[in-house]
N, C-alpha and C. Protein backbone atom coordinates (compact mmCIF):
# COMPACT_ATOMS: atom_id res chain seq x y z
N UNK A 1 24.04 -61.39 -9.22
CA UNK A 1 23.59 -60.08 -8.76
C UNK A 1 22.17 -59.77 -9.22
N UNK A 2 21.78 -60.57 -9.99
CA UNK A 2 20.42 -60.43 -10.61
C UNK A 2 19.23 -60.44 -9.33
N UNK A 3 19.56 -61.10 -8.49
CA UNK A 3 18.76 -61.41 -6.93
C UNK A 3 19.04 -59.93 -6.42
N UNK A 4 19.74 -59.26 -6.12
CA UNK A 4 19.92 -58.39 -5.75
C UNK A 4 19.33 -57.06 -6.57
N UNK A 5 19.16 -57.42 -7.49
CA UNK A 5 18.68 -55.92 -8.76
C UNK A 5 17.28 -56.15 -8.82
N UNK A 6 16.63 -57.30 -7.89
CA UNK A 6 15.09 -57.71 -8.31
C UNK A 6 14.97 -56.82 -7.10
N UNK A 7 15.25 -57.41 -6.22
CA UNK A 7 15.23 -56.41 -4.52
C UNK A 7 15.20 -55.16 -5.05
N UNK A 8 16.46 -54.65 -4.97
CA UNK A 8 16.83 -53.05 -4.98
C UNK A 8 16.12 -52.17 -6.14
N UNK A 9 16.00 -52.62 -7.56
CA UNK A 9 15.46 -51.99 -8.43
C UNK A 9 13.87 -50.96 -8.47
N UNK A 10 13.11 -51.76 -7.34
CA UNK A 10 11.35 -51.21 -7.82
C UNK A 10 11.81 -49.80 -6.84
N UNK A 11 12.40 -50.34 -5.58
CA UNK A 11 12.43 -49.35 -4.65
C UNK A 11 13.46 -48.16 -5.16
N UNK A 12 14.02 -47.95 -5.96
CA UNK A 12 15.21 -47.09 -6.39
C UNK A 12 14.08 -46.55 -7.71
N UNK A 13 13.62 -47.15 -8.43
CA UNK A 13 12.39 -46.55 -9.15
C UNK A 13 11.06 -45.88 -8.56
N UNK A 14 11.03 -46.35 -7.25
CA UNK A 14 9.73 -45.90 -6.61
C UNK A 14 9.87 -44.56 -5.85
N UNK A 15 11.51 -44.10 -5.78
CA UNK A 15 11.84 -43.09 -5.17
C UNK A 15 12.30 -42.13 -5.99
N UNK A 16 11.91 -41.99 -7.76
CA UNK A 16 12.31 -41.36 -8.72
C UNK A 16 13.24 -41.38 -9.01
N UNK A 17 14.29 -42.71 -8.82
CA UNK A 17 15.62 -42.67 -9.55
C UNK A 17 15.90 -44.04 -10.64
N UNK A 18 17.37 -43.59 -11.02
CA UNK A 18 17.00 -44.64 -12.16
C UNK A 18 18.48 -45.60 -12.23
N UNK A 19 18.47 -46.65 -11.69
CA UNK A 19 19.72 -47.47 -11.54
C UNK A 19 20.97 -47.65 -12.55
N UNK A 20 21.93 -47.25 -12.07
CA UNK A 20 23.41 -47.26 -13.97
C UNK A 20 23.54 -48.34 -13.89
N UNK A 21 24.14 -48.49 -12.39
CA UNK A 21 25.05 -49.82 -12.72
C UNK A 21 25.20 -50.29 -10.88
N UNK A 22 25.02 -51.77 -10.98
CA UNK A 22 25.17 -52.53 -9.68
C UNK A 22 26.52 -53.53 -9.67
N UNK A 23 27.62 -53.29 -8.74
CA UNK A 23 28.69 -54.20 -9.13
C UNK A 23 28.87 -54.58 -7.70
N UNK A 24 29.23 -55.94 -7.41
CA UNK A 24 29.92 -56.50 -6.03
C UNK A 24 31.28 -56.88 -6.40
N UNK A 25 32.49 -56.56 -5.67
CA UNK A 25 33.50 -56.93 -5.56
C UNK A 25 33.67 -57.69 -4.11
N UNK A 26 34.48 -59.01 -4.47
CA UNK A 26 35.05 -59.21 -3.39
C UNK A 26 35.83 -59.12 -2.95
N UNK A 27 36.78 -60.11 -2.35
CA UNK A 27 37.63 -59.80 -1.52
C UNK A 27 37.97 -59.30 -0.40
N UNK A 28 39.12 -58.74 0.59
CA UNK A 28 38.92 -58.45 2.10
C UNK A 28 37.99 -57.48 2.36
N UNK A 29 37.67 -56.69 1.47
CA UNK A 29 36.52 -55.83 1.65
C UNK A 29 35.63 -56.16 0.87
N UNK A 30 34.39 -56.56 0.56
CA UNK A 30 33.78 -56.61 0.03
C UNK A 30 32.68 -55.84 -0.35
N UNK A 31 32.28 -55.54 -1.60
CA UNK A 31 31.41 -53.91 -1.37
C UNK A 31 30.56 -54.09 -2.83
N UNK A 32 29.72 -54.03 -2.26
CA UNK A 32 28.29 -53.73 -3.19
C UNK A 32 28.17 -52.26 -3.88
N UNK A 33 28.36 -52.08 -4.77
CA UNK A 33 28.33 -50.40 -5.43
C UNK A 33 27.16 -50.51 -6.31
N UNK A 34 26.36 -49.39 -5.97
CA UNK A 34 24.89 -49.05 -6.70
C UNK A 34 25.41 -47.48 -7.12
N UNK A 35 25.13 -47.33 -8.39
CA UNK A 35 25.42 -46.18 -9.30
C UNK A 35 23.80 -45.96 -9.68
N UNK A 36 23.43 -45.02 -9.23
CA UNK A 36 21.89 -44.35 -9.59
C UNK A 36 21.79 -42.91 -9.59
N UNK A 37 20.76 -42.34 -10.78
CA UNK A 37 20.34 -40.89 -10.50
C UNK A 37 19.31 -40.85 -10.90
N UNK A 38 18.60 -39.38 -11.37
CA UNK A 38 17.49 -39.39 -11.73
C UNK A 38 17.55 -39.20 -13.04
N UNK A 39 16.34 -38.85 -13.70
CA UNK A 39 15.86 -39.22 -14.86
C UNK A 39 16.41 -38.30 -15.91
N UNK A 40 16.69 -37.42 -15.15
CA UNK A 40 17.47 -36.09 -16.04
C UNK A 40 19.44 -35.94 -15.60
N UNK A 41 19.64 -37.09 -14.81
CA UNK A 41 20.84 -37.31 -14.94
C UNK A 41 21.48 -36.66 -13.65
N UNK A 42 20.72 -35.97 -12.74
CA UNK A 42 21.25 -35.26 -11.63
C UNK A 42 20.96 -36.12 -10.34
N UNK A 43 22.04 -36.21 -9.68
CA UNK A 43 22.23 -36.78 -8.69
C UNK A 43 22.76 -36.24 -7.07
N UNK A 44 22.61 -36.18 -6.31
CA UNK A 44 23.55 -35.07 -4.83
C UNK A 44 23.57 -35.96 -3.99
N UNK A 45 24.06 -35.64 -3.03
CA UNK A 45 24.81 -36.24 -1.99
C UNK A 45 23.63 -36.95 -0.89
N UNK A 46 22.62 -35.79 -1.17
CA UNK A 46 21.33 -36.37 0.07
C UNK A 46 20.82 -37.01 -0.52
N UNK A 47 20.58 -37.79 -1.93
CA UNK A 47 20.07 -38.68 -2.51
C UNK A 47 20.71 -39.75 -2.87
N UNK A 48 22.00 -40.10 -2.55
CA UNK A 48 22.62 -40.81 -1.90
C UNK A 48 22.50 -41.52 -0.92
N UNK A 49 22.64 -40.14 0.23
CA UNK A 49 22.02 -41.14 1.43
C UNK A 49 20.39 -41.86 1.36
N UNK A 50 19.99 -41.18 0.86
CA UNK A 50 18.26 -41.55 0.72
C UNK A 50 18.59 -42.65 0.51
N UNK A 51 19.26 -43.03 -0.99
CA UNK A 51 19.40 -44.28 -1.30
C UNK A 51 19.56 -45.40 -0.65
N UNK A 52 20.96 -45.11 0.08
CA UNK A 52 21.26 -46.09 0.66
C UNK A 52 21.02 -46.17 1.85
N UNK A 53 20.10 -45.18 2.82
CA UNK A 53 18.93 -46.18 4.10
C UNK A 53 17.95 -46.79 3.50
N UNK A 54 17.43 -46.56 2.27
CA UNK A 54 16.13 -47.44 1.66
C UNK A 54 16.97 -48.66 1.53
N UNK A 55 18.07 -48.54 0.95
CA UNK A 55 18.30 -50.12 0.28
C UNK A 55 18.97 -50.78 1.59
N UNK A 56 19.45 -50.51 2.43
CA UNK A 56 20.10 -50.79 3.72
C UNK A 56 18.84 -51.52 4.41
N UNK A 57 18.01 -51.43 4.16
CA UNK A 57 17.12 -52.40 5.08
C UNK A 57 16.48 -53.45 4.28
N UNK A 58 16.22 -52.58 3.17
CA UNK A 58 15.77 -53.73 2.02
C UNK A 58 16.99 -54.95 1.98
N UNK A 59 18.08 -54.74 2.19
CA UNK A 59 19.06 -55.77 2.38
C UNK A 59 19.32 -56.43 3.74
N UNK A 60 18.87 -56.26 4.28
CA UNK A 60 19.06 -56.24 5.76
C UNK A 60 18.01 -57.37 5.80
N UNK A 61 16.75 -56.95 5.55
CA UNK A 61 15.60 -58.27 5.21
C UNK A 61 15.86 -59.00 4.80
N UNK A 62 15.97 -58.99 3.66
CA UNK A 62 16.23 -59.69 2.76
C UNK A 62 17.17 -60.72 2.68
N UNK A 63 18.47 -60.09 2.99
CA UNK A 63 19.88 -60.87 3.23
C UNK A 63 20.25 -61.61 2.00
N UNK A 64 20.17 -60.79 0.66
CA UNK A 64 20.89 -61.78 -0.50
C UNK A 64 22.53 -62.13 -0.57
N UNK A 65 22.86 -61.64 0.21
CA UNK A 65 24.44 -61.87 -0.04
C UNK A 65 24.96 -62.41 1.27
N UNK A 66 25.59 -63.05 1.18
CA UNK A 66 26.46 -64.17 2.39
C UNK A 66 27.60 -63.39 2.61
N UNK A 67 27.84 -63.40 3.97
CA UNK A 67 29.13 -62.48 4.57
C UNK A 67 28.80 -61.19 4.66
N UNK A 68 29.78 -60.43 5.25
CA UNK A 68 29.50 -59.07 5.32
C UNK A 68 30.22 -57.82 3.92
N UNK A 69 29.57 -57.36 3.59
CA UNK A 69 29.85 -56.24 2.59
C UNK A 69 29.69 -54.61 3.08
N UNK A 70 30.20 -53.82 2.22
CA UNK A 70 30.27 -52.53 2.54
C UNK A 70 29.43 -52.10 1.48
N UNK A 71 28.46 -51.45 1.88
CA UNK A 71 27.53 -50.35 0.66
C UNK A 71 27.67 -49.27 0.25
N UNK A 72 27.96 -49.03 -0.89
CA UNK A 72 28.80 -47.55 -1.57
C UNK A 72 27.23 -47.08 -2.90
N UNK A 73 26.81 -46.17 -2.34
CA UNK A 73 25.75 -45.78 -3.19
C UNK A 73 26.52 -44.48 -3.63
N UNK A 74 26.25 -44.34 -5.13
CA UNK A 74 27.01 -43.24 -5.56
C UNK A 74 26.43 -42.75 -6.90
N UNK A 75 26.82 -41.23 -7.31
CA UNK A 75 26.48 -41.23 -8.73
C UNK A 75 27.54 -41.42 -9.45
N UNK A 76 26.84 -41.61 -11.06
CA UNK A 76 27.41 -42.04 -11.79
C UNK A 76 29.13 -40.97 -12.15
N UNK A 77 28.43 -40.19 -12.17
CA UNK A 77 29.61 -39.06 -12.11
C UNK A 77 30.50 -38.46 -13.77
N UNK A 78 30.91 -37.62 -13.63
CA UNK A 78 31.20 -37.05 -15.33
C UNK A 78 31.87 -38.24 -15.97
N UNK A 79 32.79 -38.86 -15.62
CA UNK A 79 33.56 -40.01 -16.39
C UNK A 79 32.67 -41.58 -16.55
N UNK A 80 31.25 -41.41 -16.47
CA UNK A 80 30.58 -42.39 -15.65
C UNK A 80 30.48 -43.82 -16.55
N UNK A 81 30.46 -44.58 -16.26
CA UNK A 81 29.97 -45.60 -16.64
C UNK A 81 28.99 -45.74 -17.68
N UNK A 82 29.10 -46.57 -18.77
CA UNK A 82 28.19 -46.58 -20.04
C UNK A 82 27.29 -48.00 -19.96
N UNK A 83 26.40 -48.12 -19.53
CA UNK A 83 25.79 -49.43 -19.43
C UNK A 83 24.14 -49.42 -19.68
N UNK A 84 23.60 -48.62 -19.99
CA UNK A 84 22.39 -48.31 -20.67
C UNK A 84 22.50 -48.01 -22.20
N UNK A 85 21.54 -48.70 -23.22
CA UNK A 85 21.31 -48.45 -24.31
C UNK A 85 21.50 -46.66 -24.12
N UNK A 86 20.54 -46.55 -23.77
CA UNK A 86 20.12 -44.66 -23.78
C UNK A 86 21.74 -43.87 -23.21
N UNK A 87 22.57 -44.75 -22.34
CA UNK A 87 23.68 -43.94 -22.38
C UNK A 87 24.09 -43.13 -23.25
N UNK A 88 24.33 -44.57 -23.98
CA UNK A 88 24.91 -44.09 -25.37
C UNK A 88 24.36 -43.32 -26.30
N UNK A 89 23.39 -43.12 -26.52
CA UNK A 89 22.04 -42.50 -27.30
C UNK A 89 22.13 -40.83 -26.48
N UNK A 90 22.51 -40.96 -25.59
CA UNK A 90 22.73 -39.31 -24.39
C UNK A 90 24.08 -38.70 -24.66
N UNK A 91 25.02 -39.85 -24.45
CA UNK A 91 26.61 -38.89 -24.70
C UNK A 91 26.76 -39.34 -26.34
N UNK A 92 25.99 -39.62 -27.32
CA UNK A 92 26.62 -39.58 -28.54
C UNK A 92 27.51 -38.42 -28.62
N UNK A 93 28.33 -38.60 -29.51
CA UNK A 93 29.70 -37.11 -29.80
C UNK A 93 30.52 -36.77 -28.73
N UNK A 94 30.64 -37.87 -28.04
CA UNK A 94 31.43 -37.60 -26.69
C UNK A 94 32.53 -39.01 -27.04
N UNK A 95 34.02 -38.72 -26.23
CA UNK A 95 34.77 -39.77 -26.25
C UNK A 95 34.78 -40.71 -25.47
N UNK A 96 34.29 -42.10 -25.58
CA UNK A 96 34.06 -43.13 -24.85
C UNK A 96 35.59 -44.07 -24.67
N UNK A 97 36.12 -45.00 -23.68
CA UNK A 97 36.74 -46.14 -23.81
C UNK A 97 36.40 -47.18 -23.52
N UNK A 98 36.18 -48.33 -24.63
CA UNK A 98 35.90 -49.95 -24.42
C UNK A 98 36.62 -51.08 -23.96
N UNK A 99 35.95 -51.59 -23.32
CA UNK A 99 36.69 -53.11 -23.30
C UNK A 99 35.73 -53.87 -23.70
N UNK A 100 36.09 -54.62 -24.45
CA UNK A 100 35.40 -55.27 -25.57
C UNK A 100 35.35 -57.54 -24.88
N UNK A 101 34.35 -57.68 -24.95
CA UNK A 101 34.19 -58.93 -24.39
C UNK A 101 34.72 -59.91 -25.01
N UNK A 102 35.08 -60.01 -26.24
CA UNK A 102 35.66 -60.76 -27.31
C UNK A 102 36.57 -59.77 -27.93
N UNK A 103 37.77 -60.10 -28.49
CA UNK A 103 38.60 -59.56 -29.70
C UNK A 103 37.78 -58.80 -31.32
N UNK A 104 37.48 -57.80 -31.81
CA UNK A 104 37.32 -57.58 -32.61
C UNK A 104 38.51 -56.86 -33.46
N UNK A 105 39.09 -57.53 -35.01
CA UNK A 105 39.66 -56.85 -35.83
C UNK A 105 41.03 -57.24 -34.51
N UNK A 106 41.07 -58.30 -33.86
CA UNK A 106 42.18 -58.18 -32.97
C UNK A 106 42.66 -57.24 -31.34
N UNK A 107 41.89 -56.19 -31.27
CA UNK A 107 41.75 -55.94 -30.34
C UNK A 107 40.60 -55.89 -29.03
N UNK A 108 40.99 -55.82 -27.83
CA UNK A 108 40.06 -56.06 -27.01
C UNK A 108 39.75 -54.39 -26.02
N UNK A 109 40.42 -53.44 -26.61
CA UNK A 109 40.01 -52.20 -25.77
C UNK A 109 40.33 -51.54 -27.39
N UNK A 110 39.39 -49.72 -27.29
CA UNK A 110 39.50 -49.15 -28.07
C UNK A 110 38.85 -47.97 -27.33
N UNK A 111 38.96 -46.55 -27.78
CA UNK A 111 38.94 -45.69 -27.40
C UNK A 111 37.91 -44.56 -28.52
N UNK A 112 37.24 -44.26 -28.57
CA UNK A 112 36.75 -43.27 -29.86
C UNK A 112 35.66 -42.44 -29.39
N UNK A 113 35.05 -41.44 -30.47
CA UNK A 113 34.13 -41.19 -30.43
C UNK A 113 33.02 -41.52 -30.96
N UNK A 114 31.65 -41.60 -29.96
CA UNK A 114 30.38 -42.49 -30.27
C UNK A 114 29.56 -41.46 -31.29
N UNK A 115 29.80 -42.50 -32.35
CA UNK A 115 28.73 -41.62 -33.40
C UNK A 115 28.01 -41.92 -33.69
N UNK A 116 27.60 -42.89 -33.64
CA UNK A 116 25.93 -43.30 -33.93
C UNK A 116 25.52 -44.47 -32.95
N UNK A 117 24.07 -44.55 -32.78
CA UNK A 117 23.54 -45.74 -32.01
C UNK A 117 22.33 -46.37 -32.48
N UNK A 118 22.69 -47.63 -32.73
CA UNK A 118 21.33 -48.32 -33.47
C UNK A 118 20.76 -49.01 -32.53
N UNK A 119 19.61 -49.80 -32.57
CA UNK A 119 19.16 -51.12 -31.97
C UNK A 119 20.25 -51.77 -31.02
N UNK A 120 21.01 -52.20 -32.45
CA UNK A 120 22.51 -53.63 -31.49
C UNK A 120 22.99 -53.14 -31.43
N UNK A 121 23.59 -51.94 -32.42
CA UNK A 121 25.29 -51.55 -32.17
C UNK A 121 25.44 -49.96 -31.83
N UNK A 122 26.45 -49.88 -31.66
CA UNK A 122 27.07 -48.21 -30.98
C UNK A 122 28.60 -48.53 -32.09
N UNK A 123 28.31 -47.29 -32.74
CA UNK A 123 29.47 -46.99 -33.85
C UNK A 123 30.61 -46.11 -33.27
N UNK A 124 32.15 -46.19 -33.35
CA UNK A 124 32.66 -45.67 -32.72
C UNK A 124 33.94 -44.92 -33.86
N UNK A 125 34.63 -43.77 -33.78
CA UNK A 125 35.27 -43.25 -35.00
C UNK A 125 36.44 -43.10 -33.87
N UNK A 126 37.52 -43.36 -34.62
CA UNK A 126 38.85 -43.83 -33.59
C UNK A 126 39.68 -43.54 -34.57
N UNK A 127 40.27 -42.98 -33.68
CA UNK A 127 42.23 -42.60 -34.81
C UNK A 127 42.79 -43.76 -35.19
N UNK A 128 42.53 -44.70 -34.34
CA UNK A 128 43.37 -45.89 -34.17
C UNK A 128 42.25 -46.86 -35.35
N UNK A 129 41.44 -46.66 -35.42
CA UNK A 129 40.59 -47.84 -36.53
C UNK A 129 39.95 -47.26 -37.44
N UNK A 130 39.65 -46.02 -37.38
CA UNK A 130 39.12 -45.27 -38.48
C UNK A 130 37.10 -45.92 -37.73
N UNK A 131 36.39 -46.15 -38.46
CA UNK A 131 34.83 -46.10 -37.60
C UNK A 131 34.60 -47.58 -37.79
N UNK A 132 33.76 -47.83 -36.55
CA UNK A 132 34.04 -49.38 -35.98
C UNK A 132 32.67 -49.45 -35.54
N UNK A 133 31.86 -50.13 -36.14
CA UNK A 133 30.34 -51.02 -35.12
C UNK A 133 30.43 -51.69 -34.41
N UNK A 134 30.11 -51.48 -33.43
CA UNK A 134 30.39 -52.30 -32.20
C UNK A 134 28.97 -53.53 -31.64
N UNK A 135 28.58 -54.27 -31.74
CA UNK A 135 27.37 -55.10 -30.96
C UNK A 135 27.50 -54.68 -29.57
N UNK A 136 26.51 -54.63 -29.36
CA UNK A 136 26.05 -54.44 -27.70
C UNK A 136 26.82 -55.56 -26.41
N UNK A 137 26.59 -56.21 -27.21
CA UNK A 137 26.71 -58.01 -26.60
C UNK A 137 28.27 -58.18 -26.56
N UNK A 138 28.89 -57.31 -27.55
CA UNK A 138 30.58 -57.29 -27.67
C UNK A 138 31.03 -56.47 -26.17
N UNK A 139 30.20 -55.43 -25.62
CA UNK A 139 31.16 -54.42 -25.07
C UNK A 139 30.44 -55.08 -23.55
N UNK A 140 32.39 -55.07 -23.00
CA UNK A 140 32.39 -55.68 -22.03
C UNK A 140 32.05 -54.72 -20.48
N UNK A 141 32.79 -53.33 -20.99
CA UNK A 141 32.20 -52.18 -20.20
C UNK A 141 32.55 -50.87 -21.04
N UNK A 142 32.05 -49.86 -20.58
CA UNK A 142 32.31 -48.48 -21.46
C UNK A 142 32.15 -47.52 -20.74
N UNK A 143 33.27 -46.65 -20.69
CA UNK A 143 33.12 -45.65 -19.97
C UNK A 143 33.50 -44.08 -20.53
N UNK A 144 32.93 -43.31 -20.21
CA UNK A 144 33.52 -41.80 -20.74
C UNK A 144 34.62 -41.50 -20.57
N UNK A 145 35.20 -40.22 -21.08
CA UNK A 145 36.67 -39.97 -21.02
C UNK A 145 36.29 -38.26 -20.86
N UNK A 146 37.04 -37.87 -19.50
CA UNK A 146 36.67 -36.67 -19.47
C UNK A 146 37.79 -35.70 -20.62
N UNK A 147 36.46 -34.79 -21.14
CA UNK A 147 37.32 -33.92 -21.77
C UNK A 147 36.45 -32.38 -22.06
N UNK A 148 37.05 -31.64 -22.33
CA UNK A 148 36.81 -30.22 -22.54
C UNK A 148 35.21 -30.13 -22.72
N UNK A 149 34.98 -30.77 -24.09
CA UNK A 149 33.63 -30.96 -24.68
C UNK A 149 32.39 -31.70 -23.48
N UNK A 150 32.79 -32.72 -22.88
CA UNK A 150 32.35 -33.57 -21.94
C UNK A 150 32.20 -32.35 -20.65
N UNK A 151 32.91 -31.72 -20.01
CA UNK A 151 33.28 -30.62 -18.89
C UNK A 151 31.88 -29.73 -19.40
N UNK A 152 31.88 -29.25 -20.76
CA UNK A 152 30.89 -27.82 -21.22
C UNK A 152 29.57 -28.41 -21.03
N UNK A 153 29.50 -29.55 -21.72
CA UNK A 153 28.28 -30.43 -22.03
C UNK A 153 27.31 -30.54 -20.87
N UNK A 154 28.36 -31.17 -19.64
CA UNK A 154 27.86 -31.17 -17.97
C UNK A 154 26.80 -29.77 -17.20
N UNK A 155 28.09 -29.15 -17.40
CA UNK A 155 28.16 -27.84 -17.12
C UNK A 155 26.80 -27.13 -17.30
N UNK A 156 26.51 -27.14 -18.99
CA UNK A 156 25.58 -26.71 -19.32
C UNK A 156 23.91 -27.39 -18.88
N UNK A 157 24.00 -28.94 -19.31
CA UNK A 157 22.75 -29.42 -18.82
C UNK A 157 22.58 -29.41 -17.30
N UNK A 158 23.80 -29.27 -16.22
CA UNK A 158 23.25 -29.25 -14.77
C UNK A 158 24.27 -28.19 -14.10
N UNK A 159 23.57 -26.96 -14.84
CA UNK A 159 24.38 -25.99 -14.18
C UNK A 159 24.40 -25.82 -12.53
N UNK A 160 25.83 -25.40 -11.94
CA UNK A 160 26.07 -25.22 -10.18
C UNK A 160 25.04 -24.46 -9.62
N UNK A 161 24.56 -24.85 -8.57
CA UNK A 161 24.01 -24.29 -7.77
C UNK A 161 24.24 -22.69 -7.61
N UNK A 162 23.43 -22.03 -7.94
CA UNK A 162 23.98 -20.58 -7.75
C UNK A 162 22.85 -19.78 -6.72
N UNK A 163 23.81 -18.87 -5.54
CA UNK A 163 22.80 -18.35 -4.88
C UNK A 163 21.31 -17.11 -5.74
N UNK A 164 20.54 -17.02 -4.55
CA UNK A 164 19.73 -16.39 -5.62
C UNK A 164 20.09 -14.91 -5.32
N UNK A 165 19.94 -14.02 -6.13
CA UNK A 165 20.51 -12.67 -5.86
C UNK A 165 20.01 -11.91 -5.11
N UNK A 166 18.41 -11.94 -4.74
CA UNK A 166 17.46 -11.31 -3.85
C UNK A 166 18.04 -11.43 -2.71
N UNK A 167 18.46 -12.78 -2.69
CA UNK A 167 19.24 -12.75 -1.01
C UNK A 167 20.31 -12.63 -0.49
N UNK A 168 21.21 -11.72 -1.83
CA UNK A 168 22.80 -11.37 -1.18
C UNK A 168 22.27 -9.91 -1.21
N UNK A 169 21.00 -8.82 -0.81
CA UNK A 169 20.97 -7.49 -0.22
C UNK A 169 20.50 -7.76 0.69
């Protein structure tokens, strides 16, 4: 997919957004999913589509992938995907779940909250292990866990659209 993230990446940067995560699945459907927003984490529906007519031709040229696929451009969304250093460094104090690429201490998933983030590792405080360093290179994917704190957190940095009041007299 690296052929594909050389393509799609300048142009998804050149249009002020900032790429999470690129995954192809196969199988009878096969589908290319691009997870992008902007720089402050807000994402909508028409920037979506933006997205995906820019990258729809850029692939179309291009043609990195053999066979036909389905293109799902989307945001990352409250439960989203953890795959940037800075993720983690953004939702620190929030509850994350791992799957871990190797066994550590015996297990291969764990659940906690992210409390610190260094260079390599993302520290995680878990009922189940008490606080755990994690290597970068260990975590196989990571994702949020919606919860109360996570809901306010949202809420607050990208508050709803609200009409403006001048124009409900």
């Amino acid at each position: 997919m690296s052929k594909v993230e050389d393509i799609i990446s300048p142009a998804i940067e050149a249009m002020g957004f900032e790429l999470v995560r690129l995954r192809f699945t196969g199988g009878d459907r096969a589908t290319l999913q691009i997870m992008a927003e902007r720089p402050d984490g807000r994402m909508s529906v028409d920037d979506c589509a933006e997205i995906s007519r820019t990258i729809s031709v850029l692939l179309d040229v291009e043609d990195p992938i053999d066979g036909e696929y389905m293109l799902e451009v989307s945001s990352p969304g409250i439960d989203r995907p953890l795959t940037r250093h800075k993720d983690f460094e953004r939702f620190a104090g929030h509850l994350a779940k791992f799957k871990l690429a190797r066994p550590i201490d015996g297990r291969r998933k764990l659940s906690g909250i992210i409390t610190q983030v260094s260079a390599d590792t993302v520290t995680v405080e878990s009922d189940e292990v008490g606080q755990m360093a994690i290597a970068f290179g260990d975590i196989a994917e990571a994702q949020l866990v919606i919860t109360d704190a996570l809901i306010r957190d949202s809420l607050k940095n990208n508050p709803p659209d609200t009409p403006d009041e001048t124009k409900l007299h």
